[in-house]
N, C-alpha and C. Protein backbone atom coordinates (compact mmCIF):
# COMPACT_ATOMS: atom_id res chain seq x y z
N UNK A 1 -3.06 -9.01 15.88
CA UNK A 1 -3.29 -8.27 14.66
C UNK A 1 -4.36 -7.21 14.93
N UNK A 2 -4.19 -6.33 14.36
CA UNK A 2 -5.23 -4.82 14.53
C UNK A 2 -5.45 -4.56 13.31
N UNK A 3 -6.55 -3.79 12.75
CA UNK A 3 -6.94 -3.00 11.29
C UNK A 3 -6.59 -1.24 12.48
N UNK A 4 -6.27 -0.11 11.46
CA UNK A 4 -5.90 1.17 11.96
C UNK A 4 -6.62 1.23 10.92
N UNK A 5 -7.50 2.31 10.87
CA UNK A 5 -8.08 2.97 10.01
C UNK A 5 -8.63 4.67 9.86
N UNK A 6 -8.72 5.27 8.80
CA UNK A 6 -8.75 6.69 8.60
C UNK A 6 -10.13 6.42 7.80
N UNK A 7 -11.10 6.89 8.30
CA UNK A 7 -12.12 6.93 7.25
C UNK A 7 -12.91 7.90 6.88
N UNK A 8 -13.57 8.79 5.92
CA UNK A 8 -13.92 9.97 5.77
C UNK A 8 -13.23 11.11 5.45
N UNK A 9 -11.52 10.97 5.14
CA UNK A 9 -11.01 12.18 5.12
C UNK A 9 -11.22 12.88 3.77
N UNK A 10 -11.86 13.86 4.24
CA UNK A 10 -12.37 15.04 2.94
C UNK A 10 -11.28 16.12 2.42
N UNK A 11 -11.46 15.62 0.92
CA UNK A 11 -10.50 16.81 0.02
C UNK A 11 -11.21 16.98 -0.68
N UNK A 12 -11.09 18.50 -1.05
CA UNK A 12 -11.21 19.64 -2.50
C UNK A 12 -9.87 18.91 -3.47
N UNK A 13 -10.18 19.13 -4.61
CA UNK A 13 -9.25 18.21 -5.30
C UNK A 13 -9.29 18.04 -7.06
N UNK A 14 -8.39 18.14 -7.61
CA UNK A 14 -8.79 18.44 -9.03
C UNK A 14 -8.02 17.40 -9.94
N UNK A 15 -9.35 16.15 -9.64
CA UNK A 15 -8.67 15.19 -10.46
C UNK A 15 -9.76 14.92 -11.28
N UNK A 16 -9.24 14.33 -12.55
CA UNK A 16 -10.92 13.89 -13.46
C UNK A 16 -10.20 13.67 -14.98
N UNK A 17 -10.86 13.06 -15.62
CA UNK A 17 -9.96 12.76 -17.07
C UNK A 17 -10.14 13.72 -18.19
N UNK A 18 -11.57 14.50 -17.60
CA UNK A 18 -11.55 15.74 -18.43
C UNK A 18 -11.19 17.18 -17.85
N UNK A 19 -10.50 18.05 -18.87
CA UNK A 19 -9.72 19.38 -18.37
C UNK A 19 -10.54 19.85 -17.50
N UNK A 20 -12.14 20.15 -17.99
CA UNK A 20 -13.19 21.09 -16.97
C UNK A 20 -13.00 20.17 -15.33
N UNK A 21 -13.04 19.09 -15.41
CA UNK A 21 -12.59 18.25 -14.22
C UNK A 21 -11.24 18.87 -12.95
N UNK A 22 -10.06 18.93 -13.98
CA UNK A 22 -9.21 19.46 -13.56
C UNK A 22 -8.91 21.07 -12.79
N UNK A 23 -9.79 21.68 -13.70
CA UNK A 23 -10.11 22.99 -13.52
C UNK A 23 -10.86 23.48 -12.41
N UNK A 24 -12.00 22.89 -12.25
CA UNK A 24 -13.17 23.41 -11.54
C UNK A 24 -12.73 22.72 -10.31
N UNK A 25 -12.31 21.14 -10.03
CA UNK A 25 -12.41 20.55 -9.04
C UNK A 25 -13.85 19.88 -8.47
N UNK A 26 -13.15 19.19 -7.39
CA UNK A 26 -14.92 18.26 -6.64
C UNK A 26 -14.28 17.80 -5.22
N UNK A 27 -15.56 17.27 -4.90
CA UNK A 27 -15.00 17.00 -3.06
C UNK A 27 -15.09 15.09 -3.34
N UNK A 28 -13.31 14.99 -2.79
CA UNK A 28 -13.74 13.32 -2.48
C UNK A 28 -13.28 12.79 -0.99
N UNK A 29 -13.71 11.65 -0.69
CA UNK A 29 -13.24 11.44 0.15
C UNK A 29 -12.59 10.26 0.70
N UNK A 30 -11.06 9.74 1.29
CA UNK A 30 -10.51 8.53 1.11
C UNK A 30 -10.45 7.99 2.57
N UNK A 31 -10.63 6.67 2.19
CA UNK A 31 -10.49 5.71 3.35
C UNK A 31 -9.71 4.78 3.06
N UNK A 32 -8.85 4.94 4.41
CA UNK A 32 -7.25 4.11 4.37
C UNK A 32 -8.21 2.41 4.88
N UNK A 33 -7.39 1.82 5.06
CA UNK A 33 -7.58 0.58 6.39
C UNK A 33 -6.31 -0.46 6.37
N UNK A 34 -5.35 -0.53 7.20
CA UNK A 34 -4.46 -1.10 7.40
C UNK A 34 -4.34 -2.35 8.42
N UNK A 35 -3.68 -3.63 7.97
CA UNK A 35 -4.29 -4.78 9.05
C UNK A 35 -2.69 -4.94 8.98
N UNK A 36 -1.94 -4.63 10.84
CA UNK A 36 -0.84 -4.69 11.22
C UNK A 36 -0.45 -5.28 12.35
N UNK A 37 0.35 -5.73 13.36
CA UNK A 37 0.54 -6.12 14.61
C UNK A 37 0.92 -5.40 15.31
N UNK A 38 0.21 -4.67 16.06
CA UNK A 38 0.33 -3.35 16.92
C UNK A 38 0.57 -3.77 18.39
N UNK A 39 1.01 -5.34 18.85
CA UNK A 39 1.19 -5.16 20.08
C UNK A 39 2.99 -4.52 20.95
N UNK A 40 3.38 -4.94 19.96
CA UNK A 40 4.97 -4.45 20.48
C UNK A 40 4.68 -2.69 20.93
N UNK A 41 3.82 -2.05 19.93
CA UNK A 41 3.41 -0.67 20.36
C UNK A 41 2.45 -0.53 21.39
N UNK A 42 1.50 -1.95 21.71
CA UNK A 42 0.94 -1.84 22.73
C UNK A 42 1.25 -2.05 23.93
N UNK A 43 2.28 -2.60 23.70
CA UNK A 43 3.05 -2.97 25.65
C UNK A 43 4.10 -2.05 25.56
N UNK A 44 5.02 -1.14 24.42
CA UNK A 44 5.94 -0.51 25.06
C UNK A 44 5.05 1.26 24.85
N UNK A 45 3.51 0.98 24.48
CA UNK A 45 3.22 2.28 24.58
C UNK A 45 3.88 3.67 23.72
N UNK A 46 4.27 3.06 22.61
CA UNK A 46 5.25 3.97 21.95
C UNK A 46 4.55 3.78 20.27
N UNK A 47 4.30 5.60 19.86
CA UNK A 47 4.08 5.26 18.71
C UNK A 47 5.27 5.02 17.47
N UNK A 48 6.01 5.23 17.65
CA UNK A 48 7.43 4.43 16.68
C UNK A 48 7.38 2.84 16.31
N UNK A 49 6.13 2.40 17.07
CA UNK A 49 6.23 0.91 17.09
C UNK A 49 4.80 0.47 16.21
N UNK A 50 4.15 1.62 15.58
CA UNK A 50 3.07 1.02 15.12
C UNK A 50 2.99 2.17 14.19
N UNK A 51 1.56 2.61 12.97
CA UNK A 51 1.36 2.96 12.01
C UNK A 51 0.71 4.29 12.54
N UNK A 52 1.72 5.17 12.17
CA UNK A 52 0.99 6.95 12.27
C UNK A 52 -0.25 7.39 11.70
N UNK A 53 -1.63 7.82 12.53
CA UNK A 53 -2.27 7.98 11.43
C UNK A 53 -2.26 9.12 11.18
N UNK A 54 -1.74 10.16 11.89
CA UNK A 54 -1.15 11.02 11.21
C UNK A 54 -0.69 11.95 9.94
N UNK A 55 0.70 10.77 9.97
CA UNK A 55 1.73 10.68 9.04
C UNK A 55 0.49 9.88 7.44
N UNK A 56 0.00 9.02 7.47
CA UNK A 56 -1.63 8.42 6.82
C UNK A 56 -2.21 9.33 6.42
N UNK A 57 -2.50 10.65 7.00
CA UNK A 57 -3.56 11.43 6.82
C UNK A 57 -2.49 12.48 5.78
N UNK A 58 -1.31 12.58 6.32
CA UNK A 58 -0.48 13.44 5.56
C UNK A 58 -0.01 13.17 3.72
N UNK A 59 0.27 11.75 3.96
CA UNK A 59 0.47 11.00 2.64
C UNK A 59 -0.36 11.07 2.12
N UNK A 60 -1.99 10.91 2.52
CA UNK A 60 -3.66 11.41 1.76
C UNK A 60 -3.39 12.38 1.19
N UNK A 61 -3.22 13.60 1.90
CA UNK A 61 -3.45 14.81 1.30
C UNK A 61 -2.27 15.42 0.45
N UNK A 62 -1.33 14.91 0.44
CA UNK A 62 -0.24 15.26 -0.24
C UNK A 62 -0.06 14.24 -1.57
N UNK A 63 -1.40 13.32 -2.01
CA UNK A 63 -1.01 12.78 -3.02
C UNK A 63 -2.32 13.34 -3.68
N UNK A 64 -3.51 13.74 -2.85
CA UNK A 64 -5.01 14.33 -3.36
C UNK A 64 -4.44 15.80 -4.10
N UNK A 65 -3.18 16.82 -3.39
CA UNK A 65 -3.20 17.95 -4.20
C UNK A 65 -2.62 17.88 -5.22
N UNK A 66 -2.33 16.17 -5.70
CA UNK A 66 -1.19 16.23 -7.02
C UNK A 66 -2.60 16.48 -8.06
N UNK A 67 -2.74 16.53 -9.12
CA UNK A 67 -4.06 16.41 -10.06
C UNK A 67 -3.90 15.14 -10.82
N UNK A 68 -4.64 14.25 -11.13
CA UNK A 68 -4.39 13.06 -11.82
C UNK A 68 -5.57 13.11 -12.70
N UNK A 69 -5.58 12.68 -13.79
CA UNK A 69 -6.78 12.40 -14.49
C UNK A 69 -7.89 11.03 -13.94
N UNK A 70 -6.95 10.40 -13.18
CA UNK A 70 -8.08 8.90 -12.81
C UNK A 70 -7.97 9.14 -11.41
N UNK A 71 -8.82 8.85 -10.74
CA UNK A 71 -9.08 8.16 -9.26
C UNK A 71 -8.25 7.08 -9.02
N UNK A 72 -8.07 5.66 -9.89
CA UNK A 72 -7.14 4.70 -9.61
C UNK A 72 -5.74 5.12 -8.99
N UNK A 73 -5.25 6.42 -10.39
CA UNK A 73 -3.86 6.80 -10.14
C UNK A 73 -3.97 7.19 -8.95
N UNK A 74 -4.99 8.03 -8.76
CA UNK A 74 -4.35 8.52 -6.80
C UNK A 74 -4.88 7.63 -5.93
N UNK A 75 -5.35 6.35 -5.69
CA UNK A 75 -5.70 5.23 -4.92
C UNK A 75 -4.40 4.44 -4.96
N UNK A 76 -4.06 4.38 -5.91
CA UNK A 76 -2.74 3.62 -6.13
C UNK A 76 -1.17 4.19 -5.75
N UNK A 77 -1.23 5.50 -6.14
CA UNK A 77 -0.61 6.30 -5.24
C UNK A 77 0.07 6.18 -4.21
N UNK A 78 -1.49 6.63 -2.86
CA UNK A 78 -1.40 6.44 -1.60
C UNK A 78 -0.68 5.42 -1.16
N UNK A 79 -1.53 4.03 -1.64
CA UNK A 79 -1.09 2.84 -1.88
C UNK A 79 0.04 2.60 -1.55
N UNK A 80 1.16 2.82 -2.35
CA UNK A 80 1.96 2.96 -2.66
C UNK A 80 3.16 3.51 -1.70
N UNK A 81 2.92 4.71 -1.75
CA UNK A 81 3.50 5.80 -0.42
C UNK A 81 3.44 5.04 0.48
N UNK A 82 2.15 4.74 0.82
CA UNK A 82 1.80 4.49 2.42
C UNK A 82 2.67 2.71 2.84
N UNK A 83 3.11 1.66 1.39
CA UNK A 83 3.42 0.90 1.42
C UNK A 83 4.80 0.97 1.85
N UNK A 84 5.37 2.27 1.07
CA UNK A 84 7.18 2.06 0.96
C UNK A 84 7.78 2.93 2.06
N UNK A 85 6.58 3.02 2.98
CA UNK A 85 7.17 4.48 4.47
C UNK A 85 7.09 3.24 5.91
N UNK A 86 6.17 2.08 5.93
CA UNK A 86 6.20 1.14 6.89
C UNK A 86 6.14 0.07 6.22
N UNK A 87 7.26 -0.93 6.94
CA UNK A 87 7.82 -2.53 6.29
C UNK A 87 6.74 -3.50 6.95
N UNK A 88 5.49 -2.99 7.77
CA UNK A 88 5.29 -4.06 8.42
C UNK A 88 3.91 -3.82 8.17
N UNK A 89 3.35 -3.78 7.37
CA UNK A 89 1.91 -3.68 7.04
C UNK A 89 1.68 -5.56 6.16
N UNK A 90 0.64 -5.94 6.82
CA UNK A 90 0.07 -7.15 6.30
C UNK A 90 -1.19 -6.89 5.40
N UNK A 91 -1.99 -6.03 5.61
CA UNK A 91 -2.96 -5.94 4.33
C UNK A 91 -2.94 -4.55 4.56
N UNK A 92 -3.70 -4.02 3.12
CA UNK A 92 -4.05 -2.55 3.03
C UNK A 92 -5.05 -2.44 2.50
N UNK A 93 -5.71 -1.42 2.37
CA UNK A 93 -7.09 -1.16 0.99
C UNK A 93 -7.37 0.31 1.36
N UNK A 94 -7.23 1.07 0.36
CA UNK A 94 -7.80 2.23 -0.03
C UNK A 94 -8.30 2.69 -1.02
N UNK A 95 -9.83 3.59 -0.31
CA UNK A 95 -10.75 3.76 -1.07
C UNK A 95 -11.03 5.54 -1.47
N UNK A 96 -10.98 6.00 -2.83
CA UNK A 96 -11.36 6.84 -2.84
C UNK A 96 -12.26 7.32 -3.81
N UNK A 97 -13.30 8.18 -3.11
CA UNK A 97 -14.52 8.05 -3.93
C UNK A 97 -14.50 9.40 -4.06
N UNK A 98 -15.14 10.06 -5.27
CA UNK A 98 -15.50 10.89 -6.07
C UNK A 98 -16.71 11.59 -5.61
N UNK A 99 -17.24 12.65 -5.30
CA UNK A 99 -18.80 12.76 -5.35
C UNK A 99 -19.76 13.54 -5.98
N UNK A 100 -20.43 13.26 -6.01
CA UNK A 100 -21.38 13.78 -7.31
C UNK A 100 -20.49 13.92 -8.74
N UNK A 101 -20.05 12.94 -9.27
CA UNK A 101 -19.19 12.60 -10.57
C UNK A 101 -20.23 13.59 -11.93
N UNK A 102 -19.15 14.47 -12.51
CA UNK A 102 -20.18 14.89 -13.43
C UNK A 102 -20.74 14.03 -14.58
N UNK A 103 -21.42 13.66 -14.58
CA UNK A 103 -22.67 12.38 -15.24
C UNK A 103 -23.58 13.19 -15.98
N UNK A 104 -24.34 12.17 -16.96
CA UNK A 104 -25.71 12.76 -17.71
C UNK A 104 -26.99 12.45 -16.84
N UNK A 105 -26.54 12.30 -15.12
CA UNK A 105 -27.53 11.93 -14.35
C UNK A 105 -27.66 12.39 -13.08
N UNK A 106 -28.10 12.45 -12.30
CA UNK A 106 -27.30 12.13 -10.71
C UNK A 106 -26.86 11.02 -9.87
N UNK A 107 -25.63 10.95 -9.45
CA UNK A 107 -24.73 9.90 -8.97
C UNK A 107 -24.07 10.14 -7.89
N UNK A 108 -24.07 9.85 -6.56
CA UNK A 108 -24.26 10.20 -5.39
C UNK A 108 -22.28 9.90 -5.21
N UNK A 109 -21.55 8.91 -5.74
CA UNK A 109 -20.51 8.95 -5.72
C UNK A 109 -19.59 7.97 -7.12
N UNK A 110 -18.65 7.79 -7.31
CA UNK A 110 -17.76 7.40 -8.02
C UNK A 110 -16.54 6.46 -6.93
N UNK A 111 -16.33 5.07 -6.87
CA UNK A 111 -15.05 5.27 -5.91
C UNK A 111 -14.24 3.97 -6.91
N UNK A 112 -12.80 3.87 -6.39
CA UNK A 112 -12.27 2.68 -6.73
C UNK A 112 -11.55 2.82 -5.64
N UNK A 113 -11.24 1.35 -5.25
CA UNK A 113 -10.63 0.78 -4.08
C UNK A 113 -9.73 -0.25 -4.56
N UNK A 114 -8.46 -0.08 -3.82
CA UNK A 114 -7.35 -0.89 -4.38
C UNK A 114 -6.67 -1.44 -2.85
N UNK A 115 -6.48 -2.98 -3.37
CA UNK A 115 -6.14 -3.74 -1.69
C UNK A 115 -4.69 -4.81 -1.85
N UNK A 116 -3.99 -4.73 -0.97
CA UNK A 116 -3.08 -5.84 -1.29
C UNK A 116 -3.08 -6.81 0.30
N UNK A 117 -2.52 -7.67 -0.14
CA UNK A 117 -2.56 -8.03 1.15
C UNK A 117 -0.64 -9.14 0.83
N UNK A 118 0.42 -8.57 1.99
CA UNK A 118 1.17 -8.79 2.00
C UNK A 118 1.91 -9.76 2.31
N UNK A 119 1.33 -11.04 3.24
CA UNK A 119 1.45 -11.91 3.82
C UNK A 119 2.20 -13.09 3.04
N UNK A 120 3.33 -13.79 2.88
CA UNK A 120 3.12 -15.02 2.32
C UNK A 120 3.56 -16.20 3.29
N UNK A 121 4.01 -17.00 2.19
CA UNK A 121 4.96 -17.64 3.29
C UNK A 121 6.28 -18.49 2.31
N UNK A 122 6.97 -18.36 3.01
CA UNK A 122 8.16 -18.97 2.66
C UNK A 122 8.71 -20.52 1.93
N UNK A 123 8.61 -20.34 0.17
CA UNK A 123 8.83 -21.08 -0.60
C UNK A 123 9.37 -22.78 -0.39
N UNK A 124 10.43 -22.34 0.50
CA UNK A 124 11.47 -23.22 1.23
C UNK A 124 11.03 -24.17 2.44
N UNK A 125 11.07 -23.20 3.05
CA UNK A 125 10.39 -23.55 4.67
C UNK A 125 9.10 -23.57 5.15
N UNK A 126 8.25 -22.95 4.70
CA UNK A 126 6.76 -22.13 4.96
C UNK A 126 6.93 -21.08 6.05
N UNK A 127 7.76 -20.81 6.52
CA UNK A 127 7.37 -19.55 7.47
C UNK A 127 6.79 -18.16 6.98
N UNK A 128 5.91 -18.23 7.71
CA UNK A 128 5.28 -16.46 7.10
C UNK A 128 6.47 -15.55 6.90
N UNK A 129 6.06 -14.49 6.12
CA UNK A 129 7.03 -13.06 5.88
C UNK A 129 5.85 -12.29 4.92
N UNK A 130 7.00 -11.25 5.19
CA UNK A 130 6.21 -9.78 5.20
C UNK A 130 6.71 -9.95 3.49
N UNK A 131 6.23 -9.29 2.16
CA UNK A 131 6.29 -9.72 0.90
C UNK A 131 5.49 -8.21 0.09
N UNK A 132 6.56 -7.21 -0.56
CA UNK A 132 5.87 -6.13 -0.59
C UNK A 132 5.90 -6.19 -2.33
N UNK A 133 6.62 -7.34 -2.93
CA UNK A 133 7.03 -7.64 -3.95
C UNK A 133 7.51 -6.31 -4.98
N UNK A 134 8.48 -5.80 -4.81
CA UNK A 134 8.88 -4.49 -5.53
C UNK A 134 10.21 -4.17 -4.81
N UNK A 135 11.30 -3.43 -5.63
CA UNK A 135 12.07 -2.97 -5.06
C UNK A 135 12.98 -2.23 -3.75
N UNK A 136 11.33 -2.17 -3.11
CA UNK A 136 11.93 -1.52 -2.21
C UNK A 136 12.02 -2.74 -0.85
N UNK A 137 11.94 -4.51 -1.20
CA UNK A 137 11.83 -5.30 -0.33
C UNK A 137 13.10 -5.92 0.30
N UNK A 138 13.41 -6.12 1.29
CA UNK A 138 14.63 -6.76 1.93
C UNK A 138 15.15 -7.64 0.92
N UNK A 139 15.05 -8.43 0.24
CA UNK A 139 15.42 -9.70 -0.58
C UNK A 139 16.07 -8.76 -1.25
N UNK A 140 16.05 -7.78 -1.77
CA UNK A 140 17.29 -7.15 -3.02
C UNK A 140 18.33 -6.55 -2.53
N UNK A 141 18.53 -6.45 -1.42
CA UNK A 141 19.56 -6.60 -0.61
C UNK A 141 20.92 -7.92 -0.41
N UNK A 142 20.18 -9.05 -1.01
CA UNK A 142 20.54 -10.28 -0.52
C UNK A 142 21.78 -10.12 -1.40
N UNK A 143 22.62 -11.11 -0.99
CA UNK A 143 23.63 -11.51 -1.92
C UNK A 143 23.86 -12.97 -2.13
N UNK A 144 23.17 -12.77 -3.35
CA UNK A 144 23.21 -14.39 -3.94
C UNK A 144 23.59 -14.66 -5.04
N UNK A 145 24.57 -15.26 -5.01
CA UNK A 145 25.44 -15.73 -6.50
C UNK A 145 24.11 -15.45 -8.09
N UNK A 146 24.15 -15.04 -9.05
CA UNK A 146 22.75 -15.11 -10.06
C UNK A 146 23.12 -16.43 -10.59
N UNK A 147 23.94 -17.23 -10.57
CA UNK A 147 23.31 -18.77 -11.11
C UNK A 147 22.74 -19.17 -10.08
N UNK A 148 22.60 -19.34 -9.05
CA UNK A 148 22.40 -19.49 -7.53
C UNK A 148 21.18 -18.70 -7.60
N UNK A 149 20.70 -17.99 -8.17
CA UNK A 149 19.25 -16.74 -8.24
C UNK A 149 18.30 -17.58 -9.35
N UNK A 150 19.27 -18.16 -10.47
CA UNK A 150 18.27 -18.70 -11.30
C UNK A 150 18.24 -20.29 -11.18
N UNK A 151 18.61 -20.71 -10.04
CA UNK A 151 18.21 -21.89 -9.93
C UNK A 151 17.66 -22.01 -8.73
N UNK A 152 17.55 -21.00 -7.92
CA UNK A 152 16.36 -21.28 -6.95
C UNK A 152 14.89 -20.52 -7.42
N UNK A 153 15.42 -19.86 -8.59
CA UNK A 153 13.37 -19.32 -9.41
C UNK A 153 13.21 -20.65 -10.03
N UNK A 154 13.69 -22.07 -10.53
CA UNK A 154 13.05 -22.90 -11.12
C UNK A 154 12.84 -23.83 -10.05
N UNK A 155 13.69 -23.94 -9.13
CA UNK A 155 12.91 -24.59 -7.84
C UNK A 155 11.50 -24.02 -7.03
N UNK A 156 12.05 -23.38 -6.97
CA UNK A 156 10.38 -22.45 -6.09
C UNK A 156 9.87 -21.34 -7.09
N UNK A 157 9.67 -21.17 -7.95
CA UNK A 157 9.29 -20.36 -8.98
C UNK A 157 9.02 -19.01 -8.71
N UNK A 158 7.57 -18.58 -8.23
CA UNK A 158 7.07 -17.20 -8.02
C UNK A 158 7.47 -17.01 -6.26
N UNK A 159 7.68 -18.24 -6.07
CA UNK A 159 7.70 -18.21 -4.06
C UNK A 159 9.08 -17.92 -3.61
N UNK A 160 8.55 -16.22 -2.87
CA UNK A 160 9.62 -15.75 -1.88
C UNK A 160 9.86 -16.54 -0.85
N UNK A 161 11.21 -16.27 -0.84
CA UNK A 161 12.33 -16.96 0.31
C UNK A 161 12.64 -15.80 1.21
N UNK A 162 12.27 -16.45 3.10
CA UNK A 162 12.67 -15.48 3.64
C UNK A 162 13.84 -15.31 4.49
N UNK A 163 14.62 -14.56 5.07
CA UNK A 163 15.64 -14.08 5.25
C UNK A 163 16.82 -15.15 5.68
N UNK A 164 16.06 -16.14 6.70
CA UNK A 164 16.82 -17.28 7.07
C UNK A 164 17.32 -17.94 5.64
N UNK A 165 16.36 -18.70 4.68
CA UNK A 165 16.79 -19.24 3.88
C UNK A 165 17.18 -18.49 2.60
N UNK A 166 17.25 -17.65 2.66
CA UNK A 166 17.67 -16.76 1.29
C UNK A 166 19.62 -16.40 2.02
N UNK A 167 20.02 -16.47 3.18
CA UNK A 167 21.21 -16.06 3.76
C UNK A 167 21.49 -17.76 3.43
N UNK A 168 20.94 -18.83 3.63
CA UNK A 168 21.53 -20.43 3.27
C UNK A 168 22.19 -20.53 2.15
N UNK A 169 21.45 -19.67 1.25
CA UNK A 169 22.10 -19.59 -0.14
C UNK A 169 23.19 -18.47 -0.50
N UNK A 170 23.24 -17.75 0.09
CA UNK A 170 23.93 -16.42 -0.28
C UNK A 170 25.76 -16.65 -0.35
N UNK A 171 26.23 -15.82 -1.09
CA UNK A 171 27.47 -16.23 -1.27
C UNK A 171 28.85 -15.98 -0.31
């Protein structure tokens, strides 16, 4: 397991809940941190096999020039993006902070940081799997009878089933 991380990347940026916010703009700056298994990219030496930071730095700045009224929305965002472009991320957290927030004071920054961590394990069996819980996850793919769908949510309730045993059931 490896953390990849981007930290410090600086944007001009016009987010804030008030219009003069929007208008004028401020400098923030976001920090990714991703915890993935980078050795298949480390023995075949190939970046196709691990997390672009790049492509990271690109998804930053292309969600910083949208304007949002909150910081959350564009933390969550990234989030987001950066979740539904690689299947194999085990934790994430990104932070983006605000600076010098216009205040009735001085305030050196503003940030919110939003983290998931993807890991579970398998309802059925316990084997770990990757769990991004949203539409865009392998399981909605599956084909499983829906009485067959609603009687394995009252057996294992909130707990994902992974690919082996979700194909045991499938029709």
């Amino acid at each position: 397991m490896a953390t990849i991380s981007l930290e410090g990347m600086q944007f001009y940026a016009y987010h804030g809940y008030y219009k003069e916010e929007r208008i004028i703009g401020g400098e923030y700056i976001v920090d990714v941190y991703i915890t993935t298994d980078v050795r298949k990219a480390a023995v075949k030496d190939d970046l196709a096999n691990t997390i672009n930071y790049e492509t990271i730095y690109t998804i930053c700045q292309m969600v910083m020039d949208e304007p949002a009224k909150l910081i959350e929305t564009v933390a969550e965002k990234i989030s987001l993006k950066i979740k539904h472009l690689y299947n194999n991320i085990k934790e994430m957290k990104v932070r983006v902070r605000k600076l010098n927030p216009p205040l009735n004071g001085p305030v050196a920054q503003a940030y919110v940081e939003v983290e998931g961590s993807f890991t579970k394990k398998c309802g059925r069996c316990q084997r770990p799997l990757l769990c991004y819980n949203d539409k865009t996850c392998w399981c909605v793919d599956t084909h499983v009878h829906k009485g067959q769908l609603a009687e394995l949510k009252l057996q294992y309730g909130d707990n994902c089933l992974c690919k082996e045993c979700l194909a045991f059931f499938s029709a």
